[in-house]
PDB file of N, CA and C in Angstrom:
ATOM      1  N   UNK A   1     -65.348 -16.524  48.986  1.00  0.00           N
ATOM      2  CA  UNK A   1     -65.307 -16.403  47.537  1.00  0.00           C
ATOM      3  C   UNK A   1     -63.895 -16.778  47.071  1.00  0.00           C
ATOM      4  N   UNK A   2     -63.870 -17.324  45.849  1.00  0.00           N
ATOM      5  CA  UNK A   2     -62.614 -18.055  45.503  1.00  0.00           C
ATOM      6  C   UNK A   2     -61.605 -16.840  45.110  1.00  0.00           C
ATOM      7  N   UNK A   3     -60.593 -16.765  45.030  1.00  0.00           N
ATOM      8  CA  UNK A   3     -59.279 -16.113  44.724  1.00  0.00           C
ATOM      9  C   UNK A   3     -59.583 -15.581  43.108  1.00  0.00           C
ATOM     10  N   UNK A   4     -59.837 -16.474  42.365  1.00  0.00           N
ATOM     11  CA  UNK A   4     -60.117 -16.086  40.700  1.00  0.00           C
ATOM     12  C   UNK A   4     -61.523 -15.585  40.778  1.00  0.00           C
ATOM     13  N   UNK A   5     -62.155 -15.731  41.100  1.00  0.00           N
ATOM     14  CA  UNK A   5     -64.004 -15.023  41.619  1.00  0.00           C
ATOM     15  C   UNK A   5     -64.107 -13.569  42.079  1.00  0.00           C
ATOM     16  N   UNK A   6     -63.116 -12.935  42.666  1.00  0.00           N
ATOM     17  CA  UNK A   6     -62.686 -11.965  43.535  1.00  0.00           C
ATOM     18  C   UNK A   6     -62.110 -10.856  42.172  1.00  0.00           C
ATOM     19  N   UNK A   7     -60.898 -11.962  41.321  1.00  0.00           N
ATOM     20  CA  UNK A   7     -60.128 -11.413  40.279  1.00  0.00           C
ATOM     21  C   UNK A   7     -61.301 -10.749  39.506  1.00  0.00           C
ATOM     22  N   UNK A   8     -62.015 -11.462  38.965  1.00  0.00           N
ATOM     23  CA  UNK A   8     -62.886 -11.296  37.601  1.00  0.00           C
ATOM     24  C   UNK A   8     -63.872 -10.532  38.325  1.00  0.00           C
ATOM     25  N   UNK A   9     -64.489 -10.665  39.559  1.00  0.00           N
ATOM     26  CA  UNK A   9     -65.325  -9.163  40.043  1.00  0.00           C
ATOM     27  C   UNK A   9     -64.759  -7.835  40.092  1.00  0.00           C
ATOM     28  N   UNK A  10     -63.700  -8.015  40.145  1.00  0.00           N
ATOM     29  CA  UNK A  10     -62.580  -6.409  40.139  1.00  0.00           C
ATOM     30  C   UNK A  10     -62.625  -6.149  38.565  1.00  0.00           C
ATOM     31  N   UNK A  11     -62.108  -7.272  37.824  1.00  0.00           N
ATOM     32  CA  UNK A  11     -62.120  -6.492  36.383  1.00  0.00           C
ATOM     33  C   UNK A  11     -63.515  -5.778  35.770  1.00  0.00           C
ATOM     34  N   UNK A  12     -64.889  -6.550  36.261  1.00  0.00           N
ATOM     35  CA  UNK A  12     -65.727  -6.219  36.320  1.00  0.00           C
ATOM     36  C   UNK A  12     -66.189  -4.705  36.578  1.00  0.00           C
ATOM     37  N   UNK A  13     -65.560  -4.638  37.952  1.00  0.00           N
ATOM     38  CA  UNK A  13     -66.058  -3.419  38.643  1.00  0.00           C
ATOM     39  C   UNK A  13     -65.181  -1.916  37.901  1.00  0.00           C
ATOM     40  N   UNK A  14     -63.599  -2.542  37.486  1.00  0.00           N
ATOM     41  CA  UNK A  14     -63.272  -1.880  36.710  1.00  0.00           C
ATOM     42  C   UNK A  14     -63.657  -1.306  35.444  1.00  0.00           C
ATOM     43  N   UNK A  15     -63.869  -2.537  35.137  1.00  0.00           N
ATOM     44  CA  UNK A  15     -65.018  -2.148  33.482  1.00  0.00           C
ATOM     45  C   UNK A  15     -66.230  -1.423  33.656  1.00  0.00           C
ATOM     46  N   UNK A  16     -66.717  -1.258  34.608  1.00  0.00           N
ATOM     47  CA  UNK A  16     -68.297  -0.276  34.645  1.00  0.00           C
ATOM     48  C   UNK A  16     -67.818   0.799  35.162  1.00  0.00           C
ATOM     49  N   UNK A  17     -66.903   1.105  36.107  1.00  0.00           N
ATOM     50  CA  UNK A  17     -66.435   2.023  36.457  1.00  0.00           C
ATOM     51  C   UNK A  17     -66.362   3.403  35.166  1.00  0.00           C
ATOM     52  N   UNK A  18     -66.432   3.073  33.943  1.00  0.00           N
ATOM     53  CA  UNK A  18     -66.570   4.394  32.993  1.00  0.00           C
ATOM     54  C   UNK A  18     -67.947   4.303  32.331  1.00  0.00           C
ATOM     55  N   UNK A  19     -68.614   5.546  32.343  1.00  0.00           N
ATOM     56  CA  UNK A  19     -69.709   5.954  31.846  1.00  0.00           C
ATOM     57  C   UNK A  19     -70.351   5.280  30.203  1.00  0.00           C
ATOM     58  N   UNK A  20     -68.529   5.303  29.764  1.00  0.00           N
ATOM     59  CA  UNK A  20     -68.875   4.963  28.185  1.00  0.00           C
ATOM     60  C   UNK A  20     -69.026   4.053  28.220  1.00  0.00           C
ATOM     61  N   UNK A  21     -68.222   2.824  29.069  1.00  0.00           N
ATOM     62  CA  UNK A  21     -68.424   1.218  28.503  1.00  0.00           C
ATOM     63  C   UNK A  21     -69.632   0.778  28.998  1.00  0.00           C
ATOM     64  N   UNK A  22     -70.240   1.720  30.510  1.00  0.00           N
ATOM     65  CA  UNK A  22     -71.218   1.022  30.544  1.00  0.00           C
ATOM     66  C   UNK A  22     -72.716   1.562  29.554  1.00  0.00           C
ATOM     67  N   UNK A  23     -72.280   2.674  29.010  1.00  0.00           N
ATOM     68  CA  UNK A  23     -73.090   3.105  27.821  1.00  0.00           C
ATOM     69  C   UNK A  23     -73.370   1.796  26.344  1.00  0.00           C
ATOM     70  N   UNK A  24     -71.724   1.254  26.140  1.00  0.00           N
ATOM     71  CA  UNK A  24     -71.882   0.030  25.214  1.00  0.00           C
ATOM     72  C   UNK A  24     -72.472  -1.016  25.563  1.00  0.00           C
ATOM     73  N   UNK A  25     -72.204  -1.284  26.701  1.00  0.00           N
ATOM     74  CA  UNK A  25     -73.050  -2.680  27.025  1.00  0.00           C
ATOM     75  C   UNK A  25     -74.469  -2.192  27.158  1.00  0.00           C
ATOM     76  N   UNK A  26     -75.176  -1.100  27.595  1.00  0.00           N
ATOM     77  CA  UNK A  26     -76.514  -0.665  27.702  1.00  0.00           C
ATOM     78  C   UNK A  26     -77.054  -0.836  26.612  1.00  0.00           C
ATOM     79  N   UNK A  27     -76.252  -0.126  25.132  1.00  0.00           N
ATOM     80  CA  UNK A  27     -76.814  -0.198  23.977  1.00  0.00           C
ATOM     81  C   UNK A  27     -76.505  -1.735  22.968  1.00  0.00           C
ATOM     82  N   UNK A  28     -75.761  -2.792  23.738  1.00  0.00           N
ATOM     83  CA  UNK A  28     -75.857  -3.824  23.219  1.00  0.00           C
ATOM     84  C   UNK A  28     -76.673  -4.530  23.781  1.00  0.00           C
ATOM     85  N   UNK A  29     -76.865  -4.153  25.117  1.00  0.00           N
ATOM     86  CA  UNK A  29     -78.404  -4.864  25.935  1.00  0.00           C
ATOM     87  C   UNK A  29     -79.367  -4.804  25.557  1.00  0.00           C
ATOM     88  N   UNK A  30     -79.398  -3.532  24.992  1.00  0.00           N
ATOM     89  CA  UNK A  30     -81.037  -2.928  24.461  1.00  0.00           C
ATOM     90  C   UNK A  30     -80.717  -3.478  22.831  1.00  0.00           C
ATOM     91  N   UNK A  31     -80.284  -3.747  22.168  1.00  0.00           N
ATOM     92  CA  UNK A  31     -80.344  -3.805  20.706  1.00  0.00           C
ATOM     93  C   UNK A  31     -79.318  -5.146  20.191  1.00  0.00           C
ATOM     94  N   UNK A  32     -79.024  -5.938  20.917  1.00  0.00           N
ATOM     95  CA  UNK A  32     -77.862  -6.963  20.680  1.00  0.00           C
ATOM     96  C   UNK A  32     -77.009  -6.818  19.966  1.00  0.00           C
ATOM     97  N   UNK A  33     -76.255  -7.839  19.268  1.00  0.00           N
ATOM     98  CA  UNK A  33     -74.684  -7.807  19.133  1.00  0.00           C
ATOM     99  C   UNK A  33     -74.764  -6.581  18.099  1.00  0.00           C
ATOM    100  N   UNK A  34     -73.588  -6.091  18.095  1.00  0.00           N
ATOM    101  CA  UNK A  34     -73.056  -5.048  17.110  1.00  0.00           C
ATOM    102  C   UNK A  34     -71.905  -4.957  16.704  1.00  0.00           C
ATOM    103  N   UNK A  35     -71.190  -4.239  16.057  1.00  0.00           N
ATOM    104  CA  UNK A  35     -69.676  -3.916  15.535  1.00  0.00           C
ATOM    105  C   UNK A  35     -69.240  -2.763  16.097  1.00  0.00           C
ATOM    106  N   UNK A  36     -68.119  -2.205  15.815  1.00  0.00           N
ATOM    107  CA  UNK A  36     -67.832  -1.277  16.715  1.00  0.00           C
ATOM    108  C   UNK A  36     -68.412   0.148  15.848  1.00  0.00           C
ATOM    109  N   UNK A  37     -68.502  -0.009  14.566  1.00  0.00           N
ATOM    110  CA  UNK A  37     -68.900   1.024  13.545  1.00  0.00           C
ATOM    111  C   UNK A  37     -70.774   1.339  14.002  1.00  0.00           C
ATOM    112  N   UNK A  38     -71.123  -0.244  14.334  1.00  0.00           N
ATOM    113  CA  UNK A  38     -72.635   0.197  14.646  1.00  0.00           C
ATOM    114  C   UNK A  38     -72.752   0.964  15.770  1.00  0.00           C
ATOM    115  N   UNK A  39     -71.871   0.548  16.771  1.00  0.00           N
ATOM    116  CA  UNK A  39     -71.986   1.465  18.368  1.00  0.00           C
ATOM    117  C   UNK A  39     -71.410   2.831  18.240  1.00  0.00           C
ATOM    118  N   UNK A  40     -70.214   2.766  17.188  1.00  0.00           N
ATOM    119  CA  UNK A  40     -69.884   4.748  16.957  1.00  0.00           C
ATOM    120  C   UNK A  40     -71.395   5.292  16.367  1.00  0.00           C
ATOM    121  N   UNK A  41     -71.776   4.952  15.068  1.00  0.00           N
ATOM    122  CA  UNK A  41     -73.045   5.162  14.938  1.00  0.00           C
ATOM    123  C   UNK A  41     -73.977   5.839  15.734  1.00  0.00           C
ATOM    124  N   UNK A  42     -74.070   4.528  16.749  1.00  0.00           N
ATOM    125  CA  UNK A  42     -74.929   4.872  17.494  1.00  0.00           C
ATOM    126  C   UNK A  42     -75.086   5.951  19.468  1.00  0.00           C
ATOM    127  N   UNK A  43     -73.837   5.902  19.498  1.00  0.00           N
ATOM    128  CA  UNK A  43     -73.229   6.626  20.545  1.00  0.00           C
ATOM    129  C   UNK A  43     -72.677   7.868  20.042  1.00  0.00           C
ATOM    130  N   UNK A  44     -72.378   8.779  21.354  1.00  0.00           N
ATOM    131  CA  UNK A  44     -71.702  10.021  21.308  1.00  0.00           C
ATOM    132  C   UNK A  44     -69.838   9.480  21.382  1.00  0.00           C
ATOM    133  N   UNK A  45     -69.250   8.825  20.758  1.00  0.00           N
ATOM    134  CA  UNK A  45     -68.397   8.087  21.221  1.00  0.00           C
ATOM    135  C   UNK A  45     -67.562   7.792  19.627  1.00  0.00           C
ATOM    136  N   UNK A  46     -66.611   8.089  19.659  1.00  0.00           N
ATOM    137  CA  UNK A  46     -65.735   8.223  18.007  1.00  0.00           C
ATOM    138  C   UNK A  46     -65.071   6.317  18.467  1.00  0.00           C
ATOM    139  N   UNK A  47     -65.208   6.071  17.278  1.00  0.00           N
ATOM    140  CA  UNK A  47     -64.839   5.094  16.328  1.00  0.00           C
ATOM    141  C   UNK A  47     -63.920   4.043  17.484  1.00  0.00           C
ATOM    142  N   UNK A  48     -62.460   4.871  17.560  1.00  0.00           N
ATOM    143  CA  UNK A  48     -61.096   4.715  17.828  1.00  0.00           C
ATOM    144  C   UNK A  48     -61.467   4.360  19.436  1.00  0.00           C
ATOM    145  N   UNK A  49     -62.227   5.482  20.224  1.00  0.00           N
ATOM    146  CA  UNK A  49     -62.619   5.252  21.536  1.00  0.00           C
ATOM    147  C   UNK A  49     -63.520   4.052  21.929  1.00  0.00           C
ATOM    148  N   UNK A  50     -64.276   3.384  20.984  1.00  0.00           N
ATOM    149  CA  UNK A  50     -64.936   2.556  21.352  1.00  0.00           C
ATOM    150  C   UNK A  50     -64.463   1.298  21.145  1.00  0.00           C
ATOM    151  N   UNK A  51     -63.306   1.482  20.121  1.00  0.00           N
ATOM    152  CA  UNK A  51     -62.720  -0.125  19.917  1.00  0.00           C
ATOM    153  C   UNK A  51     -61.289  -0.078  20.941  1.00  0.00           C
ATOM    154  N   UNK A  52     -60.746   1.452  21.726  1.00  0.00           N
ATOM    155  CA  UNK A  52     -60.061   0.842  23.036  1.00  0.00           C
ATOM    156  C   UNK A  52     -61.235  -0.129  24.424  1.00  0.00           C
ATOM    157  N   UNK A  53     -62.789   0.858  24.918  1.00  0.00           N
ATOM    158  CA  UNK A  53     -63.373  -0.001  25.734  1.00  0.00           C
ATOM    159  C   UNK A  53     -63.891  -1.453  24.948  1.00  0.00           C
ATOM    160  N   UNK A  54     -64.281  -1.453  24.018  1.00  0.00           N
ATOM    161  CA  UNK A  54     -64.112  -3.187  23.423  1.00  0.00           C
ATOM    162  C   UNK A  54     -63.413  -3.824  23.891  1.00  0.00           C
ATOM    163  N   UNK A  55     -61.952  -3.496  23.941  1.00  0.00           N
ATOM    164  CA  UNK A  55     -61.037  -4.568  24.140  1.00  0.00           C
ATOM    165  C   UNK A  55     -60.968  -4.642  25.182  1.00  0.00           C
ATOM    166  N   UNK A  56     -61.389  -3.961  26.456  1.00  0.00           N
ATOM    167  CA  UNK A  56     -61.372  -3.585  27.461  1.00  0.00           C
ATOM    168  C   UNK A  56     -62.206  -4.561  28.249  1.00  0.00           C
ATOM    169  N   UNK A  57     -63.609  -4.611  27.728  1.00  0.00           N
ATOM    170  CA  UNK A  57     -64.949  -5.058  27.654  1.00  0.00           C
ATOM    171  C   UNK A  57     -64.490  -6.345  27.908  1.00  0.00           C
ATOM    172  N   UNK A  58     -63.897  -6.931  26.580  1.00  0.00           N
ATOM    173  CA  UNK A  58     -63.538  -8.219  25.957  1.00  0.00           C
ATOM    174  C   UNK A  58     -62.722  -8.618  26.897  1.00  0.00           C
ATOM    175  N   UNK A  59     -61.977  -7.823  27.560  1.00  0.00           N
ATOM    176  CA  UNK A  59     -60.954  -8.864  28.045  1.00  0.00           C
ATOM    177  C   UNK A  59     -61.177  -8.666  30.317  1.00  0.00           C
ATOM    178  N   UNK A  60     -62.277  -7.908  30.762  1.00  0.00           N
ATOM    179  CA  UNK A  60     -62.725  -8.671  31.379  1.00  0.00           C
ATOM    180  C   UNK A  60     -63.867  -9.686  31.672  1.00  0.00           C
ATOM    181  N   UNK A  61     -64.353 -10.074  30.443  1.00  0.00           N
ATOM    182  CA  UNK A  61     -65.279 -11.032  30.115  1.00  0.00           C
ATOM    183  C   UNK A  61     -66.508 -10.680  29.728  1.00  0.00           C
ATOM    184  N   UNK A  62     -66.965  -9.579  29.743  1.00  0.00           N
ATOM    185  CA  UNK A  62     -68.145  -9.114  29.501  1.00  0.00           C
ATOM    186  C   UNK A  62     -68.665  -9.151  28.277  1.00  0.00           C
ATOM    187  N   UNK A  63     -67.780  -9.114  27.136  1.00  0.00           N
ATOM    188  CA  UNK A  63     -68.431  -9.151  26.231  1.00  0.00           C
ATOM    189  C   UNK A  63     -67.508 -10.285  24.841  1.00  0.00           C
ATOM    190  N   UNK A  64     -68.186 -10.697  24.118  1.00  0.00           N
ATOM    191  CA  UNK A  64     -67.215 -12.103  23.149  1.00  0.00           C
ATOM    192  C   UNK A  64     -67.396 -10.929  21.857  1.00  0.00           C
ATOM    193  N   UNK A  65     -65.888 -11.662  21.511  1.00  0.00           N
ATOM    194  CA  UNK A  65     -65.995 -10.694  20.431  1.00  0.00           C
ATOM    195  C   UNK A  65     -66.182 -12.391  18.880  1.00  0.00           C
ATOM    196  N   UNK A  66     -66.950 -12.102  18.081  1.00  0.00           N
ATOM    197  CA  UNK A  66     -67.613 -13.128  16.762  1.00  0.00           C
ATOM    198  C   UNK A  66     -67.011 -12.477  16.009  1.00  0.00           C
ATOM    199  N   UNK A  67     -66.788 -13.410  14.771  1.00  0.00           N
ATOM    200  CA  UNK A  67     -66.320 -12.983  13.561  1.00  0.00           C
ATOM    201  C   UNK A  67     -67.665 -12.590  12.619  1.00  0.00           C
ATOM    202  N   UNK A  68     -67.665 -11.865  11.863  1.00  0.00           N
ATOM    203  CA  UNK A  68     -69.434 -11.310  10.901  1.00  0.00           C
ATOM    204  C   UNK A  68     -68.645 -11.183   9.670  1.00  0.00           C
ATOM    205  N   UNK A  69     -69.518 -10.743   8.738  1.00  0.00           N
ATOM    206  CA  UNK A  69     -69.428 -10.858   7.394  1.00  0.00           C
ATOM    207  C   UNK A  69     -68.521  -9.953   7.451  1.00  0.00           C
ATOM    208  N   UNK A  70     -67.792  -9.739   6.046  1.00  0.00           N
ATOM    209  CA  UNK A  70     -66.805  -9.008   5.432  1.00  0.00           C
ATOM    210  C   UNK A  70     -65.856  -8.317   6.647  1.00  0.00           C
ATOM    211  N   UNK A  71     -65.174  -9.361   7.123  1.00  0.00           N
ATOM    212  CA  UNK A  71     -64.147  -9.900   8.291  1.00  0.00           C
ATOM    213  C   UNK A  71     -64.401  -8.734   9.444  1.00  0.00           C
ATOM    214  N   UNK A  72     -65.686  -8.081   9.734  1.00  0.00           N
ATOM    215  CA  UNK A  72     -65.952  -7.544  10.753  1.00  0.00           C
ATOM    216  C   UNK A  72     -66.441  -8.160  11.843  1.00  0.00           C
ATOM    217  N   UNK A  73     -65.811  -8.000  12.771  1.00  0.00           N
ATOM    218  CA  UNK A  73     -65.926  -8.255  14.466  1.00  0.00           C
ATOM    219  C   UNK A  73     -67.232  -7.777  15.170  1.00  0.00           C
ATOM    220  N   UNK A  74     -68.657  -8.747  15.772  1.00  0.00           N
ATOM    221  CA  UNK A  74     -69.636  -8.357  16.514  1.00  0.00           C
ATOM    222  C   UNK A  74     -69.133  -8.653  17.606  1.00  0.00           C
ATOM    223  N   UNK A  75     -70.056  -7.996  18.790  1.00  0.00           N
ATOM    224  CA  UNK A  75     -69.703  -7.849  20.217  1.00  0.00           C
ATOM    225  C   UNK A  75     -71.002  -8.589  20.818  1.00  0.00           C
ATOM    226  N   UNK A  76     -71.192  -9.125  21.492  1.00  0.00           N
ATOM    227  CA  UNK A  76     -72.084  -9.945  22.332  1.00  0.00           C
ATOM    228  C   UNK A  76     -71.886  -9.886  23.473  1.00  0.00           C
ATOM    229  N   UNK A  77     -72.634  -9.843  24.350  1.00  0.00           N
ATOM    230  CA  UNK A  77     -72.681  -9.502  25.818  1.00  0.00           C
ATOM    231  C   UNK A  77     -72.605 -10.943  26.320  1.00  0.00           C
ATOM    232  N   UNK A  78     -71.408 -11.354  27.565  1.00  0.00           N
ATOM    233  CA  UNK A  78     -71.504 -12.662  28.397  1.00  0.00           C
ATOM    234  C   UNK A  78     -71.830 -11.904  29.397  1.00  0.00           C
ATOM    235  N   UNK A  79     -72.849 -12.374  30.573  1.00  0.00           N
ATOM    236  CA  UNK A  79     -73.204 -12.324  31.713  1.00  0.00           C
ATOM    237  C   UNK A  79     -73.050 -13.041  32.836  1.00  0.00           C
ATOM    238  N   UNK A  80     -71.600 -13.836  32.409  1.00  0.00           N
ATOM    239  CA  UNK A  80     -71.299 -14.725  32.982  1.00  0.00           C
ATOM    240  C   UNK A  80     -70.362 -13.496  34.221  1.00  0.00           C
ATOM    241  N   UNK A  81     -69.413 -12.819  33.969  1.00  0.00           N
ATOM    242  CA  UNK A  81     -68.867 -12.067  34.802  1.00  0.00           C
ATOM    243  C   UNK A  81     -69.740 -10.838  35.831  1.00  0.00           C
ATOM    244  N   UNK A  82     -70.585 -10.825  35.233  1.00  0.00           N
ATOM    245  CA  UNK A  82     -71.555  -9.891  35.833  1.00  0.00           C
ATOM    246  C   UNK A  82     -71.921 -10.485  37.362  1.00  0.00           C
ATOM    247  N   UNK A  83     -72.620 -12.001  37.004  1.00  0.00           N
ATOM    248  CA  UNK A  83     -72.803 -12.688  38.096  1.00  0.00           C
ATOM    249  C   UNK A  83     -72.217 -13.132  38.863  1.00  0.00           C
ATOM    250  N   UNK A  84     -70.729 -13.261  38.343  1.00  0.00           N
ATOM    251  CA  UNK A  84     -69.721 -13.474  39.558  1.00  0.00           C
ATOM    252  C   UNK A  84     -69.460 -11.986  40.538  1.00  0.00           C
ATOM    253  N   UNK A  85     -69.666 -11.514  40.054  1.00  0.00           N
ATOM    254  CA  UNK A  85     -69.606 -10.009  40.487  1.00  0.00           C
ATOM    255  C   UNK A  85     -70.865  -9.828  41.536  1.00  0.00           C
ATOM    256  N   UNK A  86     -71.773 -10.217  40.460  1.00  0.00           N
ATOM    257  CA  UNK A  86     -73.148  -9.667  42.099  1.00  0.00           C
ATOM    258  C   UNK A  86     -73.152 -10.706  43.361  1.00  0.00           C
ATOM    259  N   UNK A  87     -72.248 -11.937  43.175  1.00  0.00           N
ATOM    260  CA  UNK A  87     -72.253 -13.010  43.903  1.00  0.00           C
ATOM    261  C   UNK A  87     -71.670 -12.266  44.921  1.00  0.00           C
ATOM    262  N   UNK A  88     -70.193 -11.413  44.405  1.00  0.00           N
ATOM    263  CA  UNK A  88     -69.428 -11.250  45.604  1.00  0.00           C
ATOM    264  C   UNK A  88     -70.316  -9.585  46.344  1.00  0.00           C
ATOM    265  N   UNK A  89     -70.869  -8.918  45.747  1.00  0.00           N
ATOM    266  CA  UNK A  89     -71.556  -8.227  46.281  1.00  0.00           C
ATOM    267  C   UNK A  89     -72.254  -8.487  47.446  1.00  0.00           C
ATOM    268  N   UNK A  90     -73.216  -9.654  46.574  1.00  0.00           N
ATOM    269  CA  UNK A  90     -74.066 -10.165  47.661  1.00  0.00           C
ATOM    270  C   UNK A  90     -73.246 -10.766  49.337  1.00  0.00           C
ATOM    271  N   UNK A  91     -72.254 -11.426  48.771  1.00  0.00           N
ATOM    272  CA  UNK A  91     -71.295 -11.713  50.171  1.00  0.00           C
ATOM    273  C   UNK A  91     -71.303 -10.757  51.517  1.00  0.00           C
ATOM    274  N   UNK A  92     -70.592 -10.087  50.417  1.00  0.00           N
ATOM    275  CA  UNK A  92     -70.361  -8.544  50.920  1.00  0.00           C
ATOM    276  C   UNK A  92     -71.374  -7.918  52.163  1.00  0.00           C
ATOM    277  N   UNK A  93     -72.605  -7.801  50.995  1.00  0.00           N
ATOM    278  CA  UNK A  93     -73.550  -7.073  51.792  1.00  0.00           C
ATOM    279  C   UNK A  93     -74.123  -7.750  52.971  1.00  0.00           C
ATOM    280  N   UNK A  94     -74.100  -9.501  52.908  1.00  0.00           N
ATOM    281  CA  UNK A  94     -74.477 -10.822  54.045  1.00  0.00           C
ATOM    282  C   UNK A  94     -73.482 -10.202  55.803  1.00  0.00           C
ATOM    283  N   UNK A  95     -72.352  -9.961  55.312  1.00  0.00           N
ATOM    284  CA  UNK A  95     -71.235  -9.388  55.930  1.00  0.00           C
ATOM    285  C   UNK A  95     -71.532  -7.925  56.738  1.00  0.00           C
ATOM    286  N   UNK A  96     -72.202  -7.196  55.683  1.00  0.00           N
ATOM    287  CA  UNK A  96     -72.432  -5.901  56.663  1.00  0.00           C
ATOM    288  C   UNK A  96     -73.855  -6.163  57.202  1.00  0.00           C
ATOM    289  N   UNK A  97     -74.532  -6.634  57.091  1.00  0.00           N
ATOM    290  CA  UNK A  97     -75.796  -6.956  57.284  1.00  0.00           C
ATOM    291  C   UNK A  97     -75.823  -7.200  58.813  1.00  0.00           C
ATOM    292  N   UNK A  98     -75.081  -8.690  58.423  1.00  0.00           N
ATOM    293  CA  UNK A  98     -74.572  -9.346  59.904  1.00  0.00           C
ATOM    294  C   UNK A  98     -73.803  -8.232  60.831  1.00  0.00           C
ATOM    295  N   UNK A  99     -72.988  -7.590  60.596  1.00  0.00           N
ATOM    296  CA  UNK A  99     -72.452  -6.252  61.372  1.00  0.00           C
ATOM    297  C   UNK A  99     -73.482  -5.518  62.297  1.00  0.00           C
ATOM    298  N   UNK A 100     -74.046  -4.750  61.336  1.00  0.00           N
ATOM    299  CA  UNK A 100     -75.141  -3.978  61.351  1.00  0.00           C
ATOM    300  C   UNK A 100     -76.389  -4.265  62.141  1.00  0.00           C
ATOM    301  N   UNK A 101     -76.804  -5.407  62.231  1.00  0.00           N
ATOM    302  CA  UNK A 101     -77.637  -6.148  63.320  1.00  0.00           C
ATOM    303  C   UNK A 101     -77.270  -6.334  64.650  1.00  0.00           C
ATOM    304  N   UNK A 102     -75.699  -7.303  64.835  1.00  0.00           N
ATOM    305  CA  UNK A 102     -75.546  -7.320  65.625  1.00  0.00           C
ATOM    306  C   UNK A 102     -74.909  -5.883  66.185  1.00  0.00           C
ATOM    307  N   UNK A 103     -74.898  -4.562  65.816  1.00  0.00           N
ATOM    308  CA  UNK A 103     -74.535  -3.423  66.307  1.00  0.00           C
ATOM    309  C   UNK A 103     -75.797  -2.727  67.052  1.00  0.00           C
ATOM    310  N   UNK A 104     -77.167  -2.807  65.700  1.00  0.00           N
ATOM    311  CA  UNK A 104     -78.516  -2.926  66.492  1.00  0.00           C
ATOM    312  C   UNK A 104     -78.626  -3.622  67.614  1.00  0.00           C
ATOM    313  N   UNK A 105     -78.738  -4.624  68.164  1.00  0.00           N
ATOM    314  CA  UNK A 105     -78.730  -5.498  68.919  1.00  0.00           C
ATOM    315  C   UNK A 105     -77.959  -5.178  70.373  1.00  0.00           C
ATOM    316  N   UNK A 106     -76.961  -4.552  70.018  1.00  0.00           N
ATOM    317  CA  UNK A 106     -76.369  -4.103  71.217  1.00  0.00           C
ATOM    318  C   UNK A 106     -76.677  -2.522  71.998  1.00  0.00           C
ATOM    319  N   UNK A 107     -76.604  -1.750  70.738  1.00  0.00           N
ATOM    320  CA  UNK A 107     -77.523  -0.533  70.872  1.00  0.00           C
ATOM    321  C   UNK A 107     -78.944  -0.447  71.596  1.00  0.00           C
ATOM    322  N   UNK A 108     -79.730  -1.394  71.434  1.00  0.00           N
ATOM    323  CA  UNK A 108     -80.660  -2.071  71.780  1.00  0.00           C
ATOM    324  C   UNK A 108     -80.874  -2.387  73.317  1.00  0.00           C
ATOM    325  N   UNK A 109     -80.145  -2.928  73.438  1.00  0.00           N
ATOM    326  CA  UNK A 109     -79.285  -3.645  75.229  1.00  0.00           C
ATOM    327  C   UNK A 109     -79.076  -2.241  76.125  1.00  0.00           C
TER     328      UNK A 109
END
C-alpha cells in the first residue's frame, strides 16, 4: 500500500474512532447532506461540538463541505477515504490470513 494510502487510512481510522463523528456521518448517510444546525437539531450533540468534528470530518476526507443558501455550509459524505481505508484493511487481513494458515498447517504436521 502506498505511503499517502496508509496516511489517509489513519486519518480515517482516526475520524471513526469517536462515537459522535461516526454518529454524523450515520445521520448524513441515512438522510444526506446537511448543515451543522440540521445535525445539532438532529443529534444529542450542541451546535459548537459538531462544527469542531466537521472540520475534523472535512479534513480527513470524509466529508465536502458546499456552499447553500444564505451563506450556510452543507456537509456531504465522500467515500472516497473510506475505501482507501477498507483497501488497507483488506491487506491487512490477506496478511494474517496467510499467517494463520500457514500456522494451521504446521500444527497440522
Amino acid at each position: 500500500m502506498p505511503p499517502d494510502a496508509e496516511a489517509v487510512a489513519e486519518q480515517v481510522f482516526v475520524a471513526l474512532a469517536d462515537p459522535s463523528r461516526r454518529g454524523i456521518l450515520a445521520e448524513l448517510a441515512a438522510h444526506g447532506p446537511a448543515t451543522a444546525t440540521d445535525l445539532a437539531d438532529r443529534l444529542p450533540i450542541t451546535r459548537q461540538a459538531i462544527a469542531k468534528h466537521l472540520a475534523l470530518l472535512t479534513e480527513a476526507g470524509l466529508l465536502t463541505a458546499e456552499p447553500g443558501e444564505r451563506r450556510r455550509i452543507r456537509y456531504r459524505l465522500d467515500s472516497a477515504p473510506i475505501q482507501v481505508a477498507q483497501q488497507f484493511l483488506a491487506a491487512l487481513a490477506r496478511d494474517w490470513d496467510g499467517r494463520l494458515d500457514a500456522l494451521r498447517n504446521y500444527l497440522d504436521n
